[in-house]
C-alpha atoms as a PDB file:
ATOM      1  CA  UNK A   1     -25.482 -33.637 -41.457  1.00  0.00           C
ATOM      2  CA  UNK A   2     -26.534 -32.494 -38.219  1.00  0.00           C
ATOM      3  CA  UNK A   3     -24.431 -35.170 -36.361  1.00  0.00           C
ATOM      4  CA  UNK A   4     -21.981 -33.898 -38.715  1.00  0.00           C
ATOM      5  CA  UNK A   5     -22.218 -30.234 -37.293  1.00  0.00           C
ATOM      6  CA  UNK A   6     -22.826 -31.245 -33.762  1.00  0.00           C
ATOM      7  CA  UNK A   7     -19.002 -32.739 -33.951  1.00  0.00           C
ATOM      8  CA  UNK A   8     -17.419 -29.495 -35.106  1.00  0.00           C
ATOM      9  CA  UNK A   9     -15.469 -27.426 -32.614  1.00  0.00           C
ATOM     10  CA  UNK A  10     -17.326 -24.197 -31.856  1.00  0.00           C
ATOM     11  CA  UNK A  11     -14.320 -21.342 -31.246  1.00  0.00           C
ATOM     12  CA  UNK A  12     -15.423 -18.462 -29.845  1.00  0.00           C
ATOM     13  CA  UNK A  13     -12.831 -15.228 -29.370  1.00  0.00           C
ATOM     14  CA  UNK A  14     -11.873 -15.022 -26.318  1.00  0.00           C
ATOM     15  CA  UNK A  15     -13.166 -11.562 -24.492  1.00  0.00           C
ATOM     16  CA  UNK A  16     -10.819  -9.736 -21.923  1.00  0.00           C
ATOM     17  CA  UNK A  17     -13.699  -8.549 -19.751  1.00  0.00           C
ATOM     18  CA  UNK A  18     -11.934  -6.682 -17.189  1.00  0.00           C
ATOM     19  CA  UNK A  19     -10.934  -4.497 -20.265  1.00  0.00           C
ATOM     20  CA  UNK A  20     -14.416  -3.929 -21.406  1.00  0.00           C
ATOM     21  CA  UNK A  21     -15.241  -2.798 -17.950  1.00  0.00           C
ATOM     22  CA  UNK A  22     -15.290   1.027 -19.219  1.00  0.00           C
ATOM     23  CA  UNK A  23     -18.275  -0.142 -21.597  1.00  0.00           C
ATOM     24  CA  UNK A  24     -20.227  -2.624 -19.362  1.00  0.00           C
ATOM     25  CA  UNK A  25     -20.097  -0.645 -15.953  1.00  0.00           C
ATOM     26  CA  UNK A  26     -22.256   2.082 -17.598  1.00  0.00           C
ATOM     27  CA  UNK A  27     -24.646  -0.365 -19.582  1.00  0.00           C
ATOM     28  CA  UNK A  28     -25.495  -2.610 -16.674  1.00  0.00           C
ATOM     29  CA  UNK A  29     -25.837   0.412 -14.181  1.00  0.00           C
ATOM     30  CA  UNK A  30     -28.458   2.003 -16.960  1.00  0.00           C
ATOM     31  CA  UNK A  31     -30.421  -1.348 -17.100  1.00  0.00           C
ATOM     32  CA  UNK A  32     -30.200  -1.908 -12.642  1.00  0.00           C
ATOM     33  CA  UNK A  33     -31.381   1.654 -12.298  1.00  0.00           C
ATOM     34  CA  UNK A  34     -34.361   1.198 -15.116  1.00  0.00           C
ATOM     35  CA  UNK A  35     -35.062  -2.139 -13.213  1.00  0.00           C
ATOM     36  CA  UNK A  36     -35.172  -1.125  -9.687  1.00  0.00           C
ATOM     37  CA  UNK A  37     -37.370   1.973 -10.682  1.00  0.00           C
ATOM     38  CA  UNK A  38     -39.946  -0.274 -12.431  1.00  0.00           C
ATOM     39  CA  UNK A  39     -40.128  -2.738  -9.249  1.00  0.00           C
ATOM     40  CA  UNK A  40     -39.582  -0.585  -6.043  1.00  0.00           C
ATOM     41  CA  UNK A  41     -41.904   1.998  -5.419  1.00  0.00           C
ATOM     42  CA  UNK A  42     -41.107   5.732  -5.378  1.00  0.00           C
ATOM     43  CA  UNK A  43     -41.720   6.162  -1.985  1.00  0.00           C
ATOM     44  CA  UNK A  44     -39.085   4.115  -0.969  1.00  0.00           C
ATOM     45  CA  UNK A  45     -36.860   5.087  -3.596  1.00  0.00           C
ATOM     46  CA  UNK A  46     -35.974   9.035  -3.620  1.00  0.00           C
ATOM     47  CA  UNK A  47     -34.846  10.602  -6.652  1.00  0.00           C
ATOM     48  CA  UNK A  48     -31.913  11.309  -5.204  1.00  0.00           C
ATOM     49  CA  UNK A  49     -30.960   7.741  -5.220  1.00  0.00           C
ATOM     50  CA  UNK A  50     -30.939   8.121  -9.022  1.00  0.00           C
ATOM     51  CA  UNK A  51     -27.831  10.667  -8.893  1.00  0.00           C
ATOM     52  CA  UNK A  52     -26.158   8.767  -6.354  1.00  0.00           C
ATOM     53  CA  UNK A  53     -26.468   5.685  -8.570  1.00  0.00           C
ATOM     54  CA  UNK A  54     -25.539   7.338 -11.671  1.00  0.00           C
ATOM     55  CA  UNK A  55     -22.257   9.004 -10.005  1.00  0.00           C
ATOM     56  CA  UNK A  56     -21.434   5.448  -8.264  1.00  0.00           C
ATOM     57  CA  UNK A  57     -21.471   3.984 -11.347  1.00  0.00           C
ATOM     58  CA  UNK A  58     -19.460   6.686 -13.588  1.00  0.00           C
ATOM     59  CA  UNK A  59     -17.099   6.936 -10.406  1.00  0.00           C
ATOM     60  CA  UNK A  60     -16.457   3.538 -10.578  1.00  0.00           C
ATOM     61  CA  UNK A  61     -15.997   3.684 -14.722  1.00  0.00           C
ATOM     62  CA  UNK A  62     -13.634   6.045 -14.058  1.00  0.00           C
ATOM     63  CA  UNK A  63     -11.726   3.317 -11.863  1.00  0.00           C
ATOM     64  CA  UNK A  64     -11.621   0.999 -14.119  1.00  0.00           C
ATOM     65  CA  UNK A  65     -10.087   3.170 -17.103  1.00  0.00           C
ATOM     66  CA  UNK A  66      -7.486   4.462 -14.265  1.00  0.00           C
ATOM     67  CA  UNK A  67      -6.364   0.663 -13.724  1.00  0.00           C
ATOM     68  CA  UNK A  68      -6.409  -0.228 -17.365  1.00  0.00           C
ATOM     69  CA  UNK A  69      -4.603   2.768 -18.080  1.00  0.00           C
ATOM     70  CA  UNK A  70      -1.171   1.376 -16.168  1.00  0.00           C
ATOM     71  CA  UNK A  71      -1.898  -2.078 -18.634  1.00  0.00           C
ATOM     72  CA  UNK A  72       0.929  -1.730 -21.582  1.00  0.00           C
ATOM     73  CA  UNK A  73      -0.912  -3.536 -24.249  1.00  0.00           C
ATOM     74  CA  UNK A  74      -4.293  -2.838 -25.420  1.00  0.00           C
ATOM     75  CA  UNK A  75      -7.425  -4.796 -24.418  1.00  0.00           C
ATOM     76  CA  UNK A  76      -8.874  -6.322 -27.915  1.00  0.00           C
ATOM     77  CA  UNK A  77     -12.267  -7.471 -27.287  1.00  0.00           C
ATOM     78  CA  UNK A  78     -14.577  -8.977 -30.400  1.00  0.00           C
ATOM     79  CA  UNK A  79     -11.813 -10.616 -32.692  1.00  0.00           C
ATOM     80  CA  UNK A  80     -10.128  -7.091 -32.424  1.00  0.00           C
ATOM     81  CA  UNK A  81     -13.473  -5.483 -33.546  1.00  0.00           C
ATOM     82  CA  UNK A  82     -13.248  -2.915 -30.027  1.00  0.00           C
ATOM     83  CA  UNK A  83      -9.940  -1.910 -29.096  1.00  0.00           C
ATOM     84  CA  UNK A  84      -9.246  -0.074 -25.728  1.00  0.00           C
ATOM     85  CA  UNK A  85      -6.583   1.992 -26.777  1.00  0.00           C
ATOM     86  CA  UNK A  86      -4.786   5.024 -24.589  1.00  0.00           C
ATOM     87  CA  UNK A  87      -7.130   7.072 -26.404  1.00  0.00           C
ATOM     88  CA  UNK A  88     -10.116   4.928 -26.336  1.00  0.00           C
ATOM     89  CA  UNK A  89      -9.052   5.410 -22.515  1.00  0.00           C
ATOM     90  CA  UNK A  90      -8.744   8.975 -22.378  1.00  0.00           C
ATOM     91  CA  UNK A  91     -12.216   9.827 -24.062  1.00  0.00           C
ATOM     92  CA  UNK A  92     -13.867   7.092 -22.338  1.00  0.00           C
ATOM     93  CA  UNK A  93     -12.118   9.172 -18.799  1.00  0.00           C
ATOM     94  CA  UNK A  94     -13.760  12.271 -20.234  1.00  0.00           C
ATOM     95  CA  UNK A  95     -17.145  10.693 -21.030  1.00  0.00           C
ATOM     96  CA  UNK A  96     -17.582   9.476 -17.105  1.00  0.00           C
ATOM     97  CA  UNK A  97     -16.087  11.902 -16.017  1.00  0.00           C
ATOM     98  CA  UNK A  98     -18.624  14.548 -17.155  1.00  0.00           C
ATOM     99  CA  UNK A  99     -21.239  12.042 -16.286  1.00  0.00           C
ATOM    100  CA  UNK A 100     -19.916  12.129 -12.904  1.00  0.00           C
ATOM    101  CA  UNK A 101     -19.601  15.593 -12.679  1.00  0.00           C
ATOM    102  CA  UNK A 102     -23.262  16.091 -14.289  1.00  0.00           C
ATOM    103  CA  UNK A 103     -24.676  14.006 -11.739  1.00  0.00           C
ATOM    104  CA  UNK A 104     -25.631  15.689  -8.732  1.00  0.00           C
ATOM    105  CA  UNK A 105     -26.827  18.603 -10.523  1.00  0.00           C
ATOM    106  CA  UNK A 106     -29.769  15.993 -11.704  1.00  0.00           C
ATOM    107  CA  UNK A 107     -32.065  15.518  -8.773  1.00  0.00           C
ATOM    108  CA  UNK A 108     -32.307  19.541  -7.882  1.00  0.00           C
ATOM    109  CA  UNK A 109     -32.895  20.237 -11.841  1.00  0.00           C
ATOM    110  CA  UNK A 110     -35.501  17.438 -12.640  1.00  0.00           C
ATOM    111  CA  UNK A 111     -37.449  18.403  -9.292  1.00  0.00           C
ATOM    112  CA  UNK A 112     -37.939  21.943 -11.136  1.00  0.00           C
ATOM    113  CA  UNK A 113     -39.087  21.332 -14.040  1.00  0.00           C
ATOM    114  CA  UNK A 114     -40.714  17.807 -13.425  1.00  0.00           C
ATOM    115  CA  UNK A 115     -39.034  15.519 -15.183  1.00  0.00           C
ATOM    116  CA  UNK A 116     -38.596  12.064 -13.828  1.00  0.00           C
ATOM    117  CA  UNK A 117     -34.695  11.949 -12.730  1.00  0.00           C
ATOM    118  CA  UNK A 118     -34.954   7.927 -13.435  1.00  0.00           C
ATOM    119  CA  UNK A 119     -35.370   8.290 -16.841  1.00  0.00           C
ATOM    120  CA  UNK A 120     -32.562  10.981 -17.466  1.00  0.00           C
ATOM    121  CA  UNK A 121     -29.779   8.902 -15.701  1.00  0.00           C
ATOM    122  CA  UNK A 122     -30.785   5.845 -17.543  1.00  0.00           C
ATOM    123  CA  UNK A 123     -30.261   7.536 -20.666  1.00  0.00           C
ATOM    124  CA  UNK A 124     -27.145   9.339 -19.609  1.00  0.00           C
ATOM    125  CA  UNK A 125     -25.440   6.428 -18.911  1.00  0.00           C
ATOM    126  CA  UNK A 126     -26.399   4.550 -22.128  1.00  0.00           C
ATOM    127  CA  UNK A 127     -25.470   7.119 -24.114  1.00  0.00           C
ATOM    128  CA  UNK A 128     -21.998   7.081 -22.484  1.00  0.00           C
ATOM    129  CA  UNK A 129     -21.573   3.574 -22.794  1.00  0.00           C
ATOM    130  CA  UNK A 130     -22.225   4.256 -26.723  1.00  0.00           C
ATOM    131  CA  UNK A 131     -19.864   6.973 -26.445  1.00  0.00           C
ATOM    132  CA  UNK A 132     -17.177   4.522 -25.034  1.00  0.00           C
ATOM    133  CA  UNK A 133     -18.013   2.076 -27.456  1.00  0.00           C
ATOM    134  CA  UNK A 134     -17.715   4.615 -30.351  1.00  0.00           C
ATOM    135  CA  UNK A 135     -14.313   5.445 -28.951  1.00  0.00           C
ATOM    136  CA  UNK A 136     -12.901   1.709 -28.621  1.00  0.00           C
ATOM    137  CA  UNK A 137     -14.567   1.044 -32.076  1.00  0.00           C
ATOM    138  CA  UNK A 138     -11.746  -0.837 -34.648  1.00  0.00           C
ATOM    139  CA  UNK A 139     -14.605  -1.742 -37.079  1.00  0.00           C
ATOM    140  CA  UNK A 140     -17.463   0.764 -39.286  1.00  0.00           C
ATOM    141  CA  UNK A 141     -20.140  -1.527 -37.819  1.00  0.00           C
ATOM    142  CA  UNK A 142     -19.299  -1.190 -34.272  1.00  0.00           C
ATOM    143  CA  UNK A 143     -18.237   2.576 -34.813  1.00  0.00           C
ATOM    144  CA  UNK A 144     -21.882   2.957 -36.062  1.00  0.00           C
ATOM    145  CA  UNK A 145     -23.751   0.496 -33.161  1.00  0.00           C
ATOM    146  CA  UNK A 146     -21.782   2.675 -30.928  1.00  0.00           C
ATOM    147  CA  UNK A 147     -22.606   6.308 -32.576  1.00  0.00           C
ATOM    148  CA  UNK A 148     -26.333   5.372 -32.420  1.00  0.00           C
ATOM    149  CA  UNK A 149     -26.730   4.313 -28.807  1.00  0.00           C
ATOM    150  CA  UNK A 150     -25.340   7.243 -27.526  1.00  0.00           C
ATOM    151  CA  UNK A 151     -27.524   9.318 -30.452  1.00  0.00           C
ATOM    152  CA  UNK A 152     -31.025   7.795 -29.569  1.00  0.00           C
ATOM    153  CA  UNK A 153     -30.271   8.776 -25.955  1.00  0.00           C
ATOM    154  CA  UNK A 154     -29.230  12.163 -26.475  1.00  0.00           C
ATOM    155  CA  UNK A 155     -32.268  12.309 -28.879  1.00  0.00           C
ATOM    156  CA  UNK A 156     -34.493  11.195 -25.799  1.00  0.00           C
ATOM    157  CA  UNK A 157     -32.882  13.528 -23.255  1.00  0.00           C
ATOM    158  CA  UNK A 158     -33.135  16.373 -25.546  1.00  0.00           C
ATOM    159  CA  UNK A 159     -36.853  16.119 -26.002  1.00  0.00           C
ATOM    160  CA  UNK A 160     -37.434  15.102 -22.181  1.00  0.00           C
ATOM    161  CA  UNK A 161     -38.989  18.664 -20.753  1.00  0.00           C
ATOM    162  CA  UNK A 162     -41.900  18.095 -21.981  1.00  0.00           C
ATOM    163  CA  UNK A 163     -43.694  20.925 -20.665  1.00  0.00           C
ATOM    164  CA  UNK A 164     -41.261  23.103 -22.576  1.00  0.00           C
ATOM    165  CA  UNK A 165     -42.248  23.317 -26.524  1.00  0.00           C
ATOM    166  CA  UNK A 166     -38.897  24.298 -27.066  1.00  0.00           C
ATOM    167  CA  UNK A 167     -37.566  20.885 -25.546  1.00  0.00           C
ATOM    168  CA  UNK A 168     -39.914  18.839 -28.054  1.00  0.00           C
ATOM    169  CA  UNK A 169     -38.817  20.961 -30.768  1.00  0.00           C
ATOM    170  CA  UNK A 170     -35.264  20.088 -30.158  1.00  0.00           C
ATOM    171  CA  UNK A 171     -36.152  16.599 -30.190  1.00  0.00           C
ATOM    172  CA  UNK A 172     -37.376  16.099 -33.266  1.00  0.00           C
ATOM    173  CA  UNK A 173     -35.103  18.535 -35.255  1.00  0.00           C
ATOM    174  CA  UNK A 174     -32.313  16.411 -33.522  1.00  0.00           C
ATOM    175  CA  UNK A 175     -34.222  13.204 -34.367  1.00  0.00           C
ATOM    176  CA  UNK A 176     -34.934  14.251 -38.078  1.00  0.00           C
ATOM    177  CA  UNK A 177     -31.799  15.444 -38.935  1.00  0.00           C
ATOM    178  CA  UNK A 178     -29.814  12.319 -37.082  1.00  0.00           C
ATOM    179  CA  UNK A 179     -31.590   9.765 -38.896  1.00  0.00           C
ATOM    180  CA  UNK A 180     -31.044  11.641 -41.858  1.00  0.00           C
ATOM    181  CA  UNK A 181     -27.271  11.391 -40.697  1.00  0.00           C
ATOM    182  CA  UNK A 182     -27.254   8.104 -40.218  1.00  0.00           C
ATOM    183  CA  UNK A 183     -28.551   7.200 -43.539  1.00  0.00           C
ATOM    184  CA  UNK A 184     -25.943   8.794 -45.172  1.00  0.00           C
ATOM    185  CA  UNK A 185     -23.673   6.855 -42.989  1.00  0.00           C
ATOM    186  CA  UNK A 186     -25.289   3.436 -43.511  1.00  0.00           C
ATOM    187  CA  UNK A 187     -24.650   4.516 -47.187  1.00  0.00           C
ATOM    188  CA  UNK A 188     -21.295   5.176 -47.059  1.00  0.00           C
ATOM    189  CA  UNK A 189     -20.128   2.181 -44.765  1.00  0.00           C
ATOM    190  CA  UNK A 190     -21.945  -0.179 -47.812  1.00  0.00           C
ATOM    191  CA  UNK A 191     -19.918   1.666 -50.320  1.00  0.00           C
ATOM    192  CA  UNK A 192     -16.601   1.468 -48.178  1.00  0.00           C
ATOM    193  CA  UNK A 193     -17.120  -2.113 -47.710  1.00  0.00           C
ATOM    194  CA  UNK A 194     -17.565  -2.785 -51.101  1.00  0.00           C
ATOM    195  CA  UNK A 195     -14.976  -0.997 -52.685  1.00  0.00           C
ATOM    196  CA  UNK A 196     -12.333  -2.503 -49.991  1.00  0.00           C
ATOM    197  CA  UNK A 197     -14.048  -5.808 -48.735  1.00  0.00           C
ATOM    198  CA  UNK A 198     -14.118  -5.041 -45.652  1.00  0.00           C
ATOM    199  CA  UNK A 199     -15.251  -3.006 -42.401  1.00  0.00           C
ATOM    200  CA  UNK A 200     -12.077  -3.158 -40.427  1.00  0.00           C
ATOM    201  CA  UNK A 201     -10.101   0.304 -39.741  1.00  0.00           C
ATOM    202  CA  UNK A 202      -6.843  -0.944 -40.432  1.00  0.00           C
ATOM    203  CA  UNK A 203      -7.861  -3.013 -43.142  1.00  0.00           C
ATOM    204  CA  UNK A 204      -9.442   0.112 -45.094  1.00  0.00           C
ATOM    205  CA  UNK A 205      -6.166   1.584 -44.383  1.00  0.00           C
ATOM    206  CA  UNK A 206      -4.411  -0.787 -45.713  1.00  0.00           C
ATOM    207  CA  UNK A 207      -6.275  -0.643 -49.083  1.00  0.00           C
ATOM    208  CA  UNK A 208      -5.617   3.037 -48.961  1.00  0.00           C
ATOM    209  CA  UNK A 209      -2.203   2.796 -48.983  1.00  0.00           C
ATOM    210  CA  UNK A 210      -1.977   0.172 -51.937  1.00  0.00           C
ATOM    211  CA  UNK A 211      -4.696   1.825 -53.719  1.00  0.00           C
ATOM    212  CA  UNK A 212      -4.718   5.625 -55.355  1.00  0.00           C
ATOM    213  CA  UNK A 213      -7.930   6.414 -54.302  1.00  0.00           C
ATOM    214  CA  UNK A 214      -8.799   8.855 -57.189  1.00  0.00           C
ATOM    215  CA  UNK A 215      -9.211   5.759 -59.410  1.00  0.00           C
ATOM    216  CA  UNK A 216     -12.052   4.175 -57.414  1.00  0.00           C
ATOM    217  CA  UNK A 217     -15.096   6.323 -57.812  1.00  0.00           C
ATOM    218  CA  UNK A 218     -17.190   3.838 -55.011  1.00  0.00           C
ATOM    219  CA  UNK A 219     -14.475   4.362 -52.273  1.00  0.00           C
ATOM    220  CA  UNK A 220     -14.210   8.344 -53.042  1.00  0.00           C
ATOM    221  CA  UNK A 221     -18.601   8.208 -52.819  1.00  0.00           C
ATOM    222  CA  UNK A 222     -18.547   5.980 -49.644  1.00  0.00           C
ATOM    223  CA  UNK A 223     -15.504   7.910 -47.997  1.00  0.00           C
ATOM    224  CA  UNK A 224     -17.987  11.437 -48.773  1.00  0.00           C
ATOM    225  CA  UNK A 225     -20.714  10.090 -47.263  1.00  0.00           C
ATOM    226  CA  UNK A 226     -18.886   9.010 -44.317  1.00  0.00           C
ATOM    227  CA  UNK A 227     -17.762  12.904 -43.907  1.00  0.00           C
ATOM    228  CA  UNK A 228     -21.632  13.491 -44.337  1.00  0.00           C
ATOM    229  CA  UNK A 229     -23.132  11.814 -42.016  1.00  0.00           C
ATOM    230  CA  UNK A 230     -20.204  11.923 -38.928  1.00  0.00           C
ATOM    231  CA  UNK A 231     -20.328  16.026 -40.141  1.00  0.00           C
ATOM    232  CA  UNK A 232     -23.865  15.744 -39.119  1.00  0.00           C
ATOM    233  CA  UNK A 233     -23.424  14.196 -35.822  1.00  0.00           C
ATOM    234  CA  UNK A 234     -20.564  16.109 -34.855  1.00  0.00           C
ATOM    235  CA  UNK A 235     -22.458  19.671 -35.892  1.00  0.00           C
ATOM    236  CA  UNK A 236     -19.529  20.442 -38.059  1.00  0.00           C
ATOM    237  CA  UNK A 237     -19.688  23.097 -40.781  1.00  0.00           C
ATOM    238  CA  UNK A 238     -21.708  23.331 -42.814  1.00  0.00           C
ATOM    239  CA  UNK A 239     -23.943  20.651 -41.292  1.00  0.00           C
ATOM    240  CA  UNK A 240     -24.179  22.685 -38.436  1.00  0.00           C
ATOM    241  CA  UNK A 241     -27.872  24.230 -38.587  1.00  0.00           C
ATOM    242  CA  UNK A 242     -29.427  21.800 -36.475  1.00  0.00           C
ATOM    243  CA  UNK A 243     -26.824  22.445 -33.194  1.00  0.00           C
ATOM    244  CA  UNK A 244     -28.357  26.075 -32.054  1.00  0.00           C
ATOM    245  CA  UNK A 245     -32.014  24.746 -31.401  1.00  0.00           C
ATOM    246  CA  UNK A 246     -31.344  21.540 -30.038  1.00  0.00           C
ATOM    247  CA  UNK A 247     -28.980  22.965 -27.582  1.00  0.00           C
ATOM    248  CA  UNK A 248     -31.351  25.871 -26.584  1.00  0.00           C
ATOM    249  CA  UNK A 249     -33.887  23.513 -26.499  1.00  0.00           C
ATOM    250  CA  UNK A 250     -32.562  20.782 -24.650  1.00  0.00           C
ATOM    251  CA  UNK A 251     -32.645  20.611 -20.706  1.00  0.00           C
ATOM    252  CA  UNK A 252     -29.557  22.193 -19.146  1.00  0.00           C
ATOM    253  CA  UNK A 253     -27.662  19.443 -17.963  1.00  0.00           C
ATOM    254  CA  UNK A 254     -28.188  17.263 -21.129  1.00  0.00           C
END
């Protein structure tokens, strides 16, 4: 059997990495920065370094969605699970962008309240390569991998003052309350999935437009819960209690 196997032609999707560039140039600069922090020593690494990384590496995100902008088909990445779209584009522009902008603000800020700088680039940049992915997302289960990167993050960042009780307070009402988000979410991508067999965007739309969907009381319950759970993230009323602490709370440039 295992000779058997061994024969069988392994196809793998083939992965347009150029076009992913949006998504992996603010991952890998996260993980470089968190690297070179834990081996060089802060002496002869100044904070400022941090900024100037983080704003090299959004600055050169920004690039990348400028030159895949003037592409005329989308990049399909996954077996057409991520999708970089114009619009994936644009919010993806936006996203770096503010990193970018955000940036040098970071060393001046962290210095005054004492927070390590490291740590809040390093989570800036994951959370907008989660934010990316969540915008290039074609599938519920790569919509929701890419919600919750960006989520823990901003749950780190918002608790990261820690001499401020109002920054710890933040981060756990934001923590609470997102997890109880996301449960509602895991929920409703199950019930979407079984109602419609699948996870894929256009193939849920697809059964939406052959099916009335006041018939099938599992779709109506997973499509609720859906508008739960993204209400919650997105601070949308009435889910919206949670959004005044955390962003009193949370350190300025967060």
């Amino acid at each position: 059997m295992g000779a058997v196997l061994a024969q069988l032609p392994v196809r793998t999707p083939a992965i347009d990495w150029p076009g992913l560039l949006p998504v992996l140039l603010p991952a890998a600069g996260a993980l470089v920065l968190l690297m070179l922090r834990s081996l060089v020593p802060s002496r002869l690494m100044p904070a400022v370094l941090d900024a100037v990384w983080t704003f090299a590496v959004a600055a050169a995100g920004l690039v990348s969605v400028v030159v895949l902008w003037q592409r005329d088909a989308d990049i399909q990445a996954f077996g057409g699970q991520l999708v970089m779209d114009r619009m994936a584009l644009f919010v993806a522009a936006v996203v770096l962008g503010s990193v970018a902008l955000v940036a040098p603000t970071l060393p001046r800020y962290c210095r005054r309240v004492g927070v390590a700088s490291a740590e809040l680039c390093v989570l800036a940049l994951l959370a907008a390569a989660g934010a990316v992915v969540m915008a290039g997302a074609a599938d519920l289960i790569v919509l929701f991998l890419g919600l919750e990167t960006m989520s823990i993050a901003a749950y780190v960042m918002a608790a990261l003052n820690l001499r401020r009780l109002e920054s710890l307070e933040a981060g756990l009402k934001y923590f609470v309350l997102g997890a109880f988000s996301t449960a509602f979410l895991l929920f409703g991508i199950a019930l979407v999935y079984g109602a419609t067999g699948t996870t894929n965007l256009e193939g849920i739309a697809s059964y939406l437009d052959t099916f009335i969907i006041l018939r099938d009381g599992m779709l109506l319950a997973g499509l609720a819960m859906l508008l739960v759970g993204l209400g919650f993230k997105v601070a949308a009323a009435p889910f919206h209690a949670w959004a005044p602490d955390t962003y009193v709370g949370a350190p300025t440039p967060v």
